[in-house]
PDB file of N, CA and C in Angstrom:
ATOM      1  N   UNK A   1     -41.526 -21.815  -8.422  1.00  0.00           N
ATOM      2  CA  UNK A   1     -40.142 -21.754  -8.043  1.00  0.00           C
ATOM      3  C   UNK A   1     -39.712 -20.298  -8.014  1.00  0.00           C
ATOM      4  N   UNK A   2     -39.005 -19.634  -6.969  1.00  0.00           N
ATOM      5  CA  UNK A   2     -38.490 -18.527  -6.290  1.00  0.00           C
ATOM      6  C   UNK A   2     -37.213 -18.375  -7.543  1.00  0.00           C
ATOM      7  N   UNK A   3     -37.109 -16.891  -7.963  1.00  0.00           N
ATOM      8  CA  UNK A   3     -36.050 -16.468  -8.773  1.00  0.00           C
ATOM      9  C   UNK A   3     -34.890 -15.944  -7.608  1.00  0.00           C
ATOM     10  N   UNK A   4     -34.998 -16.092  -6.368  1.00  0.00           N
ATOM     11  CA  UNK A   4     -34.522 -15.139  -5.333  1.00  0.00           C
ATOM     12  C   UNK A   4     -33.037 -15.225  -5.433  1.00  0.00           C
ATOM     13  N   UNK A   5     -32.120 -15.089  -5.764  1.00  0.00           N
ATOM     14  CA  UNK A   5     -30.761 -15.203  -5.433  1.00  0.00           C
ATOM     15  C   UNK A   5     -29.921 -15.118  -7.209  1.00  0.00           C
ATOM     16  N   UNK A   6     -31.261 -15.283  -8.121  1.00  0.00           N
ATOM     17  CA  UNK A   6     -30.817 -15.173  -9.450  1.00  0.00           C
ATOM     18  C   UNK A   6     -31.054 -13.495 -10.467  1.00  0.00           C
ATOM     19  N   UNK A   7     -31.388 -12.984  -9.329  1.00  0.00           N
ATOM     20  CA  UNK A   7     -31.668 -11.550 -10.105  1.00  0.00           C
ATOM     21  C   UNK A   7     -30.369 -10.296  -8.981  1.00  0.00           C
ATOM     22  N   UNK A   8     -30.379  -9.689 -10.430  1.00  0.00           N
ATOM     23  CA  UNK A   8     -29.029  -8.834  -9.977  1.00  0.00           C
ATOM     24  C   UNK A   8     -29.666  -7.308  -9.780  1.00  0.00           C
ATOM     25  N   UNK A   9     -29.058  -6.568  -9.356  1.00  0.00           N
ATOM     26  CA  UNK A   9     -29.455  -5.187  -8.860  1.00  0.00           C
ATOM     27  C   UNK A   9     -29.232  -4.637 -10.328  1.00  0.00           C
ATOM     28  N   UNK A  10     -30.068  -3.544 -10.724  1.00  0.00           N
ATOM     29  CA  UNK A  10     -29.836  -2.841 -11.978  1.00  0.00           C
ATOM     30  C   UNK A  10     -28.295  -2.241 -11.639  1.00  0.00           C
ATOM     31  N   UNK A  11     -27.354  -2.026 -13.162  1.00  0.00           N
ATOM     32  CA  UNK A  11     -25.935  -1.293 -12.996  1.00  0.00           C
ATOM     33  C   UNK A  11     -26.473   0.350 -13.073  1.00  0.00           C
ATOM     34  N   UNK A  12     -26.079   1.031 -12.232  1.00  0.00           N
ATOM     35  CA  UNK A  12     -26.175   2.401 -12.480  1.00  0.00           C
ATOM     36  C   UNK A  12     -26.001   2.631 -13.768  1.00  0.00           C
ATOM     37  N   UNK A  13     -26.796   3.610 -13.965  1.00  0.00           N
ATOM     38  CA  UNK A  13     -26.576   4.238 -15.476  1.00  0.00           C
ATOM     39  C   UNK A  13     -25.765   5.337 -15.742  1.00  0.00           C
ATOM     40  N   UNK A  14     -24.534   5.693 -16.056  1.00  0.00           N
ATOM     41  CA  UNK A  14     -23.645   7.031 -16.338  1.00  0.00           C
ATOM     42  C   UNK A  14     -23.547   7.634 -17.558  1.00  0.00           C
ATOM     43  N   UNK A  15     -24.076   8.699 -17.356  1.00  0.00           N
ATOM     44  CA  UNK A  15     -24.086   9.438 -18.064  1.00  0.00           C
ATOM     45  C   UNK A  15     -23.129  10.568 -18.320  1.00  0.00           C
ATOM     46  N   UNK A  16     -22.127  10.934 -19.861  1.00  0.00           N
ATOM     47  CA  UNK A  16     -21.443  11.926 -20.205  1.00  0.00           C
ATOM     48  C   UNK A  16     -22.254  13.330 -20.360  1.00  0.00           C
ATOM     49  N   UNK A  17     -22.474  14.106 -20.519  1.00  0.00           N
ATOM     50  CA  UNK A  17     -23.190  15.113 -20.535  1.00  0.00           C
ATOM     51  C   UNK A  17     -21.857  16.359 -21.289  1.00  0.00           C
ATOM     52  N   UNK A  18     -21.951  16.782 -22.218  1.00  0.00           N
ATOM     53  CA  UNK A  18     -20.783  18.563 -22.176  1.00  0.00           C
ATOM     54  C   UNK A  18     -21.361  19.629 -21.947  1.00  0.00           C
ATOM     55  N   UNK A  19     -20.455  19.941 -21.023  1.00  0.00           N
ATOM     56  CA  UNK A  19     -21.009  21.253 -20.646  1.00  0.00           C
ATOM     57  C   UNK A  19     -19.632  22.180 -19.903  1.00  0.00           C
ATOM     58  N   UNK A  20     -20.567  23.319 -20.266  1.00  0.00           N
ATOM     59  CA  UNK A  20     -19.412  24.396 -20.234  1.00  0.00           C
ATOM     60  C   UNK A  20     -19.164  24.973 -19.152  1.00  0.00           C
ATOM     61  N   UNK A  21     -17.348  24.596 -18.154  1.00  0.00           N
ATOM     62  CA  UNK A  21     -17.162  24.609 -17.170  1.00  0.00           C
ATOM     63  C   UNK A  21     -15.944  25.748 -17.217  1.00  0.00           C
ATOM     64  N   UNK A  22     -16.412  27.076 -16.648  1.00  0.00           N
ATOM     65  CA  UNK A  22     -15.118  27.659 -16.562  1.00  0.00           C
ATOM     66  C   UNK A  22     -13.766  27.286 -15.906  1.00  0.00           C
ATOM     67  N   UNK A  23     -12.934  28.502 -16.703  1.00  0.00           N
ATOM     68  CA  UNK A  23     -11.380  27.831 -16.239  1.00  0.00           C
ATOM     69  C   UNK A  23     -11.090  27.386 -14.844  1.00  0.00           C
ATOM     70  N   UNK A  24     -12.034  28.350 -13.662  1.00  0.00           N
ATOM     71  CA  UNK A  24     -11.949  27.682 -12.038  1.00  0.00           C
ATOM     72  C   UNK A  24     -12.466  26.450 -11.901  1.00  0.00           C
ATOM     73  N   UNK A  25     -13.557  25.991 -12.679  1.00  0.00           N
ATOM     74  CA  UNK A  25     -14.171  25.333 -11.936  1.00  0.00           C
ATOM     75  C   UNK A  25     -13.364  23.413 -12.802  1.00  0.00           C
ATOM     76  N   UNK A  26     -12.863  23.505 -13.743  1.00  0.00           N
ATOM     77  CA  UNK A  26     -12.383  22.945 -14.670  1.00  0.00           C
ATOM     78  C   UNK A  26     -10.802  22.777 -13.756  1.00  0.00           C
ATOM     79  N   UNK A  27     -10.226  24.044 -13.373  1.00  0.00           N
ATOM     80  CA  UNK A  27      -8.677  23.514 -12.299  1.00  0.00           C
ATOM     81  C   UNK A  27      -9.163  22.873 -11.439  1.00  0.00           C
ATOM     82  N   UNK A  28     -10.565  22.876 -10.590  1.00  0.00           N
ATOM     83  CA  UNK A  28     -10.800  22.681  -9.474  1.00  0.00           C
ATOM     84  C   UNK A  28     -11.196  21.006  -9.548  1.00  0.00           C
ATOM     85  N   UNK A  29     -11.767  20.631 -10.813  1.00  0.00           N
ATOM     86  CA  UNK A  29     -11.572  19.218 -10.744  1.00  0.00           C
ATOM     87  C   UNK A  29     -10.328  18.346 -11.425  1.00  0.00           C
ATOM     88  N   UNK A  30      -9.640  19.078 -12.073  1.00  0.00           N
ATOM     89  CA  UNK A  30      -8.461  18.592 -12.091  1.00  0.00           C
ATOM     90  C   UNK A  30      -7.615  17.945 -11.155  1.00  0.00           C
ATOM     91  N   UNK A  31      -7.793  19.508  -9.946  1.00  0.00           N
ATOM     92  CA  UNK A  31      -7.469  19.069  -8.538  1.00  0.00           C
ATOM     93  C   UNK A  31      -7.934  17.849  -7.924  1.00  0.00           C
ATOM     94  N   UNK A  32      -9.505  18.095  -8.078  1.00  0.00           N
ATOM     95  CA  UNK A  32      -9.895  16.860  -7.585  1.00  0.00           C
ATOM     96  C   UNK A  32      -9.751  15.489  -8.044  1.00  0.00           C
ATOM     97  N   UNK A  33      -9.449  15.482  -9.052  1.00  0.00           N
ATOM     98  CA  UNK A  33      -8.980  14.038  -9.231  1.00  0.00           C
ATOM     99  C   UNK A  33      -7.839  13.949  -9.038  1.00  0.00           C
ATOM    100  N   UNK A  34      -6.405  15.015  -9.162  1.00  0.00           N
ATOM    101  CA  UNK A  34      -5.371  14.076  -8.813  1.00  0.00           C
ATOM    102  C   UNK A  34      -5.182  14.547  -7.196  1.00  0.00           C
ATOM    103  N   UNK A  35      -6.237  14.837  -6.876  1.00  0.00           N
ATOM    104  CA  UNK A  35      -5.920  14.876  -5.233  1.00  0.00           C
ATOM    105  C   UNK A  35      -6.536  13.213  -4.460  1.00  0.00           C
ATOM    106  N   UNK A  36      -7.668  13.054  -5.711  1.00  0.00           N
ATOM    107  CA  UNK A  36      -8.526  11.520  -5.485  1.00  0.00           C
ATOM    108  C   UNK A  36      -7.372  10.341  -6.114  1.00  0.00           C
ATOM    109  N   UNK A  37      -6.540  10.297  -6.954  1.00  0.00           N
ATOM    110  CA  UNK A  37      -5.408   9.550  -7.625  1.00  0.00           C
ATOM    111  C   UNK A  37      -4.102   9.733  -6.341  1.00  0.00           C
ATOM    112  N   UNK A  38      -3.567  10.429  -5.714  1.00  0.00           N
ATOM    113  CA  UNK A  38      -2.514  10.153  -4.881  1.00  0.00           C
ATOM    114  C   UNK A  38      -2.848   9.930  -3.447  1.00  0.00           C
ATOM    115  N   UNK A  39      -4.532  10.207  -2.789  1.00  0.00           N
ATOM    116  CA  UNK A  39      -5.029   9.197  -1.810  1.00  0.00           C
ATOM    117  C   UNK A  39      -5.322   7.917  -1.902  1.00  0.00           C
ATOM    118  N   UNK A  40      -5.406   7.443  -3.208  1.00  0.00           N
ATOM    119  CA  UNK A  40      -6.154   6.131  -3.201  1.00  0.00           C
ATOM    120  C   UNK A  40      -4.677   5.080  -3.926  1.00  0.00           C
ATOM    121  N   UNK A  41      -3.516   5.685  -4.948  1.00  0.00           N
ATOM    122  CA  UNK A  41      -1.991   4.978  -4.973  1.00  0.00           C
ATOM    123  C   UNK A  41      -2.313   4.058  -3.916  1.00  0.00           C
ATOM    124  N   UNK A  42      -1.237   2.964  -4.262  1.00  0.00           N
ATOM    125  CA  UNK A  42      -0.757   2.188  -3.698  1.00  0.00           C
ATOM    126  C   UNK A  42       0.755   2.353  -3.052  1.00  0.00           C
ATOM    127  N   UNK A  43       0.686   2.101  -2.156  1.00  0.00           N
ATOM    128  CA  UNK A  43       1.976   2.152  -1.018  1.00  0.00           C
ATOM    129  C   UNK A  43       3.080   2.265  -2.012  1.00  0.00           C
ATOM    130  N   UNK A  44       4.314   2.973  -1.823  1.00  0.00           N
ATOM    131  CA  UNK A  44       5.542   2.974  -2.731  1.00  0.00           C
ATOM    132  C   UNK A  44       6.090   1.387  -2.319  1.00  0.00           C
ATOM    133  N   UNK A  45       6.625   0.783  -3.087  1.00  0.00           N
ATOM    134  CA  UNK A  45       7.177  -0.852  -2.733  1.00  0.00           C
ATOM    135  C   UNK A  45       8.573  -0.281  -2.028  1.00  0.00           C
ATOM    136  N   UNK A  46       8.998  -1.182  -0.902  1.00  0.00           N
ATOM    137  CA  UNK A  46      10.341  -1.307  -0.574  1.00  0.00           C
ATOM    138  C   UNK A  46      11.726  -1.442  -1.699  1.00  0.00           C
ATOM    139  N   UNK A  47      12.708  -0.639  -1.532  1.00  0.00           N
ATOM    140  CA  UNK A  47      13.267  -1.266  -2.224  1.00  0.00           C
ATOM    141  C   UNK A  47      13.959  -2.563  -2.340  1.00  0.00           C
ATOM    142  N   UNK A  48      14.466  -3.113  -3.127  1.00  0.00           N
ATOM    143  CA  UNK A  48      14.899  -4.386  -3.510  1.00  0.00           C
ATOM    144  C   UNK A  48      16.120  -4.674  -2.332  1.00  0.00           C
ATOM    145  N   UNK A  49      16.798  -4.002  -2.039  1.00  0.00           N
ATOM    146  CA  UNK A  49      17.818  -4.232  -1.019  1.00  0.00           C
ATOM    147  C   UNK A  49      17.635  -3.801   0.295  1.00  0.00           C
ATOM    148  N   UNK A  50      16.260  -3.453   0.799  1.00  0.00           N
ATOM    149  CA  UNK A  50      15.866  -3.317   1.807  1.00  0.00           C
ATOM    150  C   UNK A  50      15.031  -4.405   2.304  1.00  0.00           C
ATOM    151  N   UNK A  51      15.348  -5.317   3.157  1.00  0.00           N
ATOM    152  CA  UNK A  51      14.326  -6.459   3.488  1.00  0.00           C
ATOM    153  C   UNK A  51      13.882  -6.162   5.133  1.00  0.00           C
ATOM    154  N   UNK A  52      12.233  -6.928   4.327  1.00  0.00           N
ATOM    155  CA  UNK A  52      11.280  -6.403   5.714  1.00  0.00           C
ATOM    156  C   UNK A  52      11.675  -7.221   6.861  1.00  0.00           C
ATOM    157  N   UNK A  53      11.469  -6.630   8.424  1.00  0.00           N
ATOM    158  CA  UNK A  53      12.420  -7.266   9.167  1.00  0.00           C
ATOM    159  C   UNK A  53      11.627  -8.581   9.913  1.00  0.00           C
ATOM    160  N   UNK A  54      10.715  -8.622   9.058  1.00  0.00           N
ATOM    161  CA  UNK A  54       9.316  -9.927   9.386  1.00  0.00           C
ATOM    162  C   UNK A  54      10.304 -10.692   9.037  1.00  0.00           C
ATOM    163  N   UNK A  55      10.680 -11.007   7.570  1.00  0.00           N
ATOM    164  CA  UNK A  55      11.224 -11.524   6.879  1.00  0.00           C
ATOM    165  C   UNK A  55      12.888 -12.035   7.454  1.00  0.00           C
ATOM    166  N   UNK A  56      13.483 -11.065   7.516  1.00  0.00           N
ATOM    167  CA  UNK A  56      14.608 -10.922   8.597  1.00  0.00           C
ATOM    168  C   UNK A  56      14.648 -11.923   9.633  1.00  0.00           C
ATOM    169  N   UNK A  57      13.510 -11.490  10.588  1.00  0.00           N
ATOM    170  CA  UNK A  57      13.292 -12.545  11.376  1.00  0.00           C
ATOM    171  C   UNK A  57      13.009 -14.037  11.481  1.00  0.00           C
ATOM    172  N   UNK A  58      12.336 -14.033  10.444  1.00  0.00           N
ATOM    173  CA  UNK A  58      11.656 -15.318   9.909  1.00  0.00           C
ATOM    174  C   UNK A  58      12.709 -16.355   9.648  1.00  0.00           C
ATOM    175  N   UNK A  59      14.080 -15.907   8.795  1.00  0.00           N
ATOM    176  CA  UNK A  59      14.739 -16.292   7.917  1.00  0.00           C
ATOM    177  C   UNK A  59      15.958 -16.700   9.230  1.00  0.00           C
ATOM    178  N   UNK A  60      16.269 -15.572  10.175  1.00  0.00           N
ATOM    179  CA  UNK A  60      17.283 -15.743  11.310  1.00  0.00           C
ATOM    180  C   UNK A  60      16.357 -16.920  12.305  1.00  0.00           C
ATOM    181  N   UNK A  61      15.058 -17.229  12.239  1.00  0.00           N
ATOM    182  CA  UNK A  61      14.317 -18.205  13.292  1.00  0.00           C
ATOM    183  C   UNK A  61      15.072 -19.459  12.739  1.00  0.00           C
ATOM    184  N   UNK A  62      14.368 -19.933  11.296  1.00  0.00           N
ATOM    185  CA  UNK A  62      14.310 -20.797  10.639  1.00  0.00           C
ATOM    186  C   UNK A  62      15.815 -21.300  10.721  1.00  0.00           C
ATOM    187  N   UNK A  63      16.944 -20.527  10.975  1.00  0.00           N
ATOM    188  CA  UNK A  63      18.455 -21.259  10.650  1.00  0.00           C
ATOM    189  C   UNK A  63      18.865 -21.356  12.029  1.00  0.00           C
ATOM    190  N   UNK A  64      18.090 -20.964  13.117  1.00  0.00           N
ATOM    191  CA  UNK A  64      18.324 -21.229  14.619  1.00  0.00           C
ATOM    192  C   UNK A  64      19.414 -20.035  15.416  1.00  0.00           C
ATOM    193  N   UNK A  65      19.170 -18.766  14.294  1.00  0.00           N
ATOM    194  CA  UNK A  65      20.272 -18.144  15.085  1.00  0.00           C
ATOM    195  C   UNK A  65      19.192 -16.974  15.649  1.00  0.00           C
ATOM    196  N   UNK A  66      20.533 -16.347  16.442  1.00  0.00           N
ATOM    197  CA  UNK A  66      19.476 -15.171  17.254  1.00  0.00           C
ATOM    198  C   UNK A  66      19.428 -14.276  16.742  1.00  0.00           C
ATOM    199  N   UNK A  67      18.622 -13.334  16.367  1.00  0.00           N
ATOM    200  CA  UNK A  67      18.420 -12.409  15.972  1.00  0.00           C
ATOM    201  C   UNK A  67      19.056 -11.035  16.600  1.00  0.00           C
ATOM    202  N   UNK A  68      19.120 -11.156  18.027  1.00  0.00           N
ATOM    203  CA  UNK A  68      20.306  -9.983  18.363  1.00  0.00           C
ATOM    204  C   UNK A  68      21.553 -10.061  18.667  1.00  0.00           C
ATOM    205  N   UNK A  69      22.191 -11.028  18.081  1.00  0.00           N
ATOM    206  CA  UNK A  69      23.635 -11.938  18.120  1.00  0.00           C
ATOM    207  C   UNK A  69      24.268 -11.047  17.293  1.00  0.00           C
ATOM    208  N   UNK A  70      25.560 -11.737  16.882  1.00  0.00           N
ATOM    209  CA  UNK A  70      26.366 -10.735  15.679  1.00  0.00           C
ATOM    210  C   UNK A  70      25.869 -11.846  14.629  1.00  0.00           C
ATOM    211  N   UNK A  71      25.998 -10.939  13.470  1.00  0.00           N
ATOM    212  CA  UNK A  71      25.391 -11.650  12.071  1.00  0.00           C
ATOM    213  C   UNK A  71      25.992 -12.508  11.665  1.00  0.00           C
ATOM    214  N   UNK A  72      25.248 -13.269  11.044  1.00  0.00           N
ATOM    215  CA  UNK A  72      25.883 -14.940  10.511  1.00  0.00           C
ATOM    216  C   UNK A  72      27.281 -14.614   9.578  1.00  0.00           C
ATOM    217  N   UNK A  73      27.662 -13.352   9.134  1.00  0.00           N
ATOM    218  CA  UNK A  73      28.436 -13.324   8.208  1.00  0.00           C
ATOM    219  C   UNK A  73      29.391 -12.357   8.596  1.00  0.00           C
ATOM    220  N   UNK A  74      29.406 -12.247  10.002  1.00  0.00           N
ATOM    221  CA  UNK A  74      30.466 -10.567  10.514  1.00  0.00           C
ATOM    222  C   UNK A  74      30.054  -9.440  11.147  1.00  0.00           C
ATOM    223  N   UNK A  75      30.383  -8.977  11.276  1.00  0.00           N
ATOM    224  CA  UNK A  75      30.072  -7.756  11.818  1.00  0.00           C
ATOM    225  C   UNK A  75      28.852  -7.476  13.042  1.00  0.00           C
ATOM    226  N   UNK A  76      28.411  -6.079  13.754  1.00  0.00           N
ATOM    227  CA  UNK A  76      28.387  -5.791  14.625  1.00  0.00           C
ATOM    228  C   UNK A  76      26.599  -6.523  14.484  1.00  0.00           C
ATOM    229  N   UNK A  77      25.880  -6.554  15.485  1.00  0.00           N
ATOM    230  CA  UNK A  77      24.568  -6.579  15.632  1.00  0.00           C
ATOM    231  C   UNK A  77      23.896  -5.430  15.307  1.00  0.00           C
ATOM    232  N   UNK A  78      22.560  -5.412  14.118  1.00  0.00           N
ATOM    233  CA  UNK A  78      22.015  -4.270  14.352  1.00  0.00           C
ATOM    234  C   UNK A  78      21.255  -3.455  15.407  1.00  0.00           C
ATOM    235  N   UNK A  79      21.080  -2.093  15.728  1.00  0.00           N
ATOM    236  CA  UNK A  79      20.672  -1.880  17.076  1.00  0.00           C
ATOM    237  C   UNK A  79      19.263  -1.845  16.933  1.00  0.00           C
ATOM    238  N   UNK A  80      18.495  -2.323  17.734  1.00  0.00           N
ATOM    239  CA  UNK A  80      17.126  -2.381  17.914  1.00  0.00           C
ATOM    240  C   UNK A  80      16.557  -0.864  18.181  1.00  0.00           C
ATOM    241  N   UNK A  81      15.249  -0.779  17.984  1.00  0.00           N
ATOM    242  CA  UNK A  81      14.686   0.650  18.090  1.00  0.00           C
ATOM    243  C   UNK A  81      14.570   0.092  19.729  1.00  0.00           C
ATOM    244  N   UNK A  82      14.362   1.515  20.400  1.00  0.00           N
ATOM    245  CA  UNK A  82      14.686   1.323  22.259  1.00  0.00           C
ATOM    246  C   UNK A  82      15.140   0.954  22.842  1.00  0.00           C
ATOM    247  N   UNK A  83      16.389   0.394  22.301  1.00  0.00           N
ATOM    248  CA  UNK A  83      17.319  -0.007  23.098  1.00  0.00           C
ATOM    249  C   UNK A  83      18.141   0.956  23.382  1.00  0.00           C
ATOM    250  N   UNK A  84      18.970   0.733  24.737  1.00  0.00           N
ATOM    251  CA  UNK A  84      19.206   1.774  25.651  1.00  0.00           C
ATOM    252  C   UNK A  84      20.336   1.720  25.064  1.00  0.00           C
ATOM    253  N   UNK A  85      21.517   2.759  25.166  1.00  0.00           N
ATOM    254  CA  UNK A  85      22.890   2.812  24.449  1.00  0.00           C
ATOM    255  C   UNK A  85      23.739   3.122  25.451  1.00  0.00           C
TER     256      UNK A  85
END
């Protein structure tokens, strides 16, 4: 009987090592990690009173109104991006 699908790849092995890194070379990975920490963040979240206009839409489908009408509650229609003025 075949072990084939029950054996795992060895985990890399990491190793700490100390060693003595002058003051350049010591800023320079500093840098590099928080230059590697604010590429790899996660998206800033929307705020709470800003709703996505998926959502917007979704919500104006679902109650049967139009979306470039005047709003269910008053006031003017918001203006669409490219629309001509």
């Amino acid at each position: 009987m075949s072990t084939n699908g029950r054996q795992h790849p060895r985990r890399p092995r990491i190793e700490v090592r100390p060693a003595a890194a002058s003051p350049e070379e010591a800023a320079a990975i500093a840098a590099a990690i928080e230059h590697f920490l604010r590429d790899t963040a996660p998206a800033p979240q929307r705020s709470s009173t800003e709703r996505s206009p998926w959502l917007r839409a979704a919500l104006y489908e679902n109650a049967g109104l139009d979306p470039s009408g005047p709003r269910p509650w008053g006031g003017t229609p918001r203006p669409t991006k490219g629309a001509a003025d």
